[in-house]
Protein backbone atom coordinates (compact mmCIF):
# COMPACT_ATOMS: atom_id res chain seq x y z
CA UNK A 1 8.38 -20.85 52.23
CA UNK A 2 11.16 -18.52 51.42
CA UNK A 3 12.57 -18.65 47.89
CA UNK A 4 9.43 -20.10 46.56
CA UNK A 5 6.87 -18.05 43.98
CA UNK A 6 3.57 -16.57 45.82
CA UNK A 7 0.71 -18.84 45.58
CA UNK A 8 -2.00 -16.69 43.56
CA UNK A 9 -6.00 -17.29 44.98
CA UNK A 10 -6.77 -17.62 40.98
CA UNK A 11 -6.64 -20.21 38.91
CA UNK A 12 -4.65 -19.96 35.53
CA UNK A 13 -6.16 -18.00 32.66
CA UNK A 14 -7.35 -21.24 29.85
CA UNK A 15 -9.20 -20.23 26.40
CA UNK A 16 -11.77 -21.84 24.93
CA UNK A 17 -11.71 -23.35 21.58
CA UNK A 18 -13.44 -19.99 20.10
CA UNK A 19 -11.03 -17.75 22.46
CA UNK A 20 -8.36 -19.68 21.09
CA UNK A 21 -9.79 -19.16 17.19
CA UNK A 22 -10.41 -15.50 17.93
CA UNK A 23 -6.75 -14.89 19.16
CA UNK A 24 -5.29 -16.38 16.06
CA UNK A 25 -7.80 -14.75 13.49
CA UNK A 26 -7.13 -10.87 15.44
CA UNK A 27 -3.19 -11.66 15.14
CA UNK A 28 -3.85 -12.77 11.60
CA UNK A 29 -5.64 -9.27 10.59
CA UNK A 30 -2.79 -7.26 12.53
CA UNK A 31 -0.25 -9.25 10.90
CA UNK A 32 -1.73 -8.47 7.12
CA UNK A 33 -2.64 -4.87 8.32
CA UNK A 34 1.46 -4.90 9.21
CA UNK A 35 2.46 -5.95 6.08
CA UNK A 36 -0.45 -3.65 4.02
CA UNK A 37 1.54 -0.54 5.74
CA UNK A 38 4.79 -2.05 5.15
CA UNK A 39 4.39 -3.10 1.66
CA UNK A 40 1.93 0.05 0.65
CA UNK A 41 -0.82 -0.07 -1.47
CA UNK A 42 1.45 1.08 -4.33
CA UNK A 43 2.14 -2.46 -4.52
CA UNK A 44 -0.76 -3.38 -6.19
CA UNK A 45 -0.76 0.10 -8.05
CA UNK A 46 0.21 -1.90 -11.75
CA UNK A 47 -1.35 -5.10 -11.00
CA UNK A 48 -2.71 -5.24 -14.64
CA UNK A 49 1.07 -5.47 -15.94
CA UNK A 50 2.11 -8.57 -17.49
CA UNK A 51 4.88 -9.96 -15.93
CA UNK A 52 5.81 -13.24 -18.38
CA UNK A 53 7.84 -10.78 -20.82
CA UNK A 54 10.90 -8.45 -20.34
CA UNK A 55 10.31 -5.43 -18.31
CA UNK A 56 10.68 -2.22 -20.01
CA UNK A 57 11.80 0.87 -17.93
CA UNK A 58 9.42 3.14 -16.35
CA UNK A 59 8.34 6.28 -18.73
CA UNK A 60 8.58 9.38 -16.99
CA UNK A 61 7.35 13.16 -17.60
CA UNK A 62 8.38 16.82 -16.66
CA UNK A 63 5.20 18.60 -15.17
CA UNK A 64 4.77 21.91 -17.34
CA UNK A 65 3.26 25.22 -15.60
CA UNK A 66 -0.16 24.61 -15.44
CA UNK A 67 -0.11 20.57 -15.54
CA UNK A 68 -2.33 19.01 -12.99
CA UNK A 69 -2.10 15.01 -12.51
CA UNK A 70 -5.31 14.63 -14.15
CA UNK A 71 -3.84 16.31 -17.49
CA UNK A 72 -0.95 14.31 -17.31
CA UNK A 73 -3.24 10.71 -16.15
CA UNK A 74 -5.48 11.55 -19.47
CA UNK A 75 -2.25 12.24 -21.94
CA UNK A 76 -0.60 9.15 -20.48
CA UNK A 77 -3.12 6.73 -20.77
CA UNK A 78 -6.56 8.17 -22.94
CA UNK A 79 -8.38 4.62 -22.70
CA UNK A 80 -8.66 4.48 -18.99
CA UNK A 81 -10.47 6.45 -16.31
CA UNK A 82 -8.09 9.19 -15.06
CA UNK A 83 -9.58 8.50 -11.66
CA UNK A 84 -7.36 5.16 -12.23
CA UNK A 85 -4.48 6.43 -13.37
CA UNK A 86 -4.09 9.65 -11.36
CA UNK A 87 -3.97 7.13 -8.43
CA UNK A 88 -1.52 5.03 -9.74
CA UNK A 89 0.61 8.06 -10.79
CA UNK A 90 0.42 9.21 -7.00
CA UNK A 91 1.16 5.82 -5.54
CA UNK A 92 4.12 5.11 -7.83
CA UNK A 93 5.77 8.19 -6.90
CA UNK A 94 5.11 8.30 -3.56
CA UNK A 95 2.96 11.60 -3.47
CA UNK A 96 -0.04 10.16 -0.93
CA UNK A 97 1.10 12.63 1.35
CA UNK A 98 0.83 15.54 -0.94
CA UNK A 99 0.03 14.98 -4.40
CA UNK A 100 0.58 18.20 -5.57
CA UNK A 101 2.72 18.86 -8.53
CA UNK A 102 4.97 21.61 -9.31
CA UNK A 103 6.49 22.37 -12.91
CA UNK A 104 9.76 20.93 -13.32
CA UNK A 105 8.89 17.99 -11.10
CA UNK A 106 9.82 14.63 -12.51
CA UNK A 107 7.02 11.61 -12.30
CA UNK A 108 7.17 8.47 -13.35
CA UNK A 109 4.20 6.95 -14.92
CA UNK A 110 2.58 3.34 -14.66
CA UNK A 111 2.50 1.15 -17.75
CA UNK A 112 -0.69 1.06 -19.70
């Protein structure tokens, strides 16, 4: 018949239940990979903070010649593995893509 759609030979894709449960768990992990790269992993950077009292504003430092991030992680906060801090220094400035520093540059450093 003219005007009507082509009949198709197959029949209609149907899922089972576990094709079904598989669908909804892969659009689950793309939708929490979507909001990890969204969100950034700098979110969780300070998750030690206390967040009940008033917030205090961020401390920042100048980088002096010479400075690396792992003199200024162990000056900023001596009790905790610079490995730690370094990180959180480089997510909550934004350096992932190159964490270099250069003298002069201003950082901002996380809470201890």
């Amino acid at each position: 018949m003219p005007g009507s759609p082509p009949h198709s030979d197959h029949p209609p894709i149907r899922l089972t239940r576990r094709g079904r449960a598989v669908l909804v768990a892969f659009a689950a992990a793309v939708t929490l990979i979507l909001l990890w790269l969204n969100v950034g992993s700098g979110a969780f950077a300070g998750s030690r903070e206390s967040h009940g009292g008033p917030s205090r504003p961020a401390e920042t430092v100048v980088v002096e010649p010479g400075e690396t991030l792992w003199d200024i992680a162990s000056a900023a906060d001596p009790g905790t593995d610079p490995r730690l801090v370094v990180q959180r220094i480089i997510d909550l400035n934004g350096l992932a893509g190159d964490p270099t520093v250069h003298p002069g540059q201003e950082l901002r450093l996380p809470s201890s």
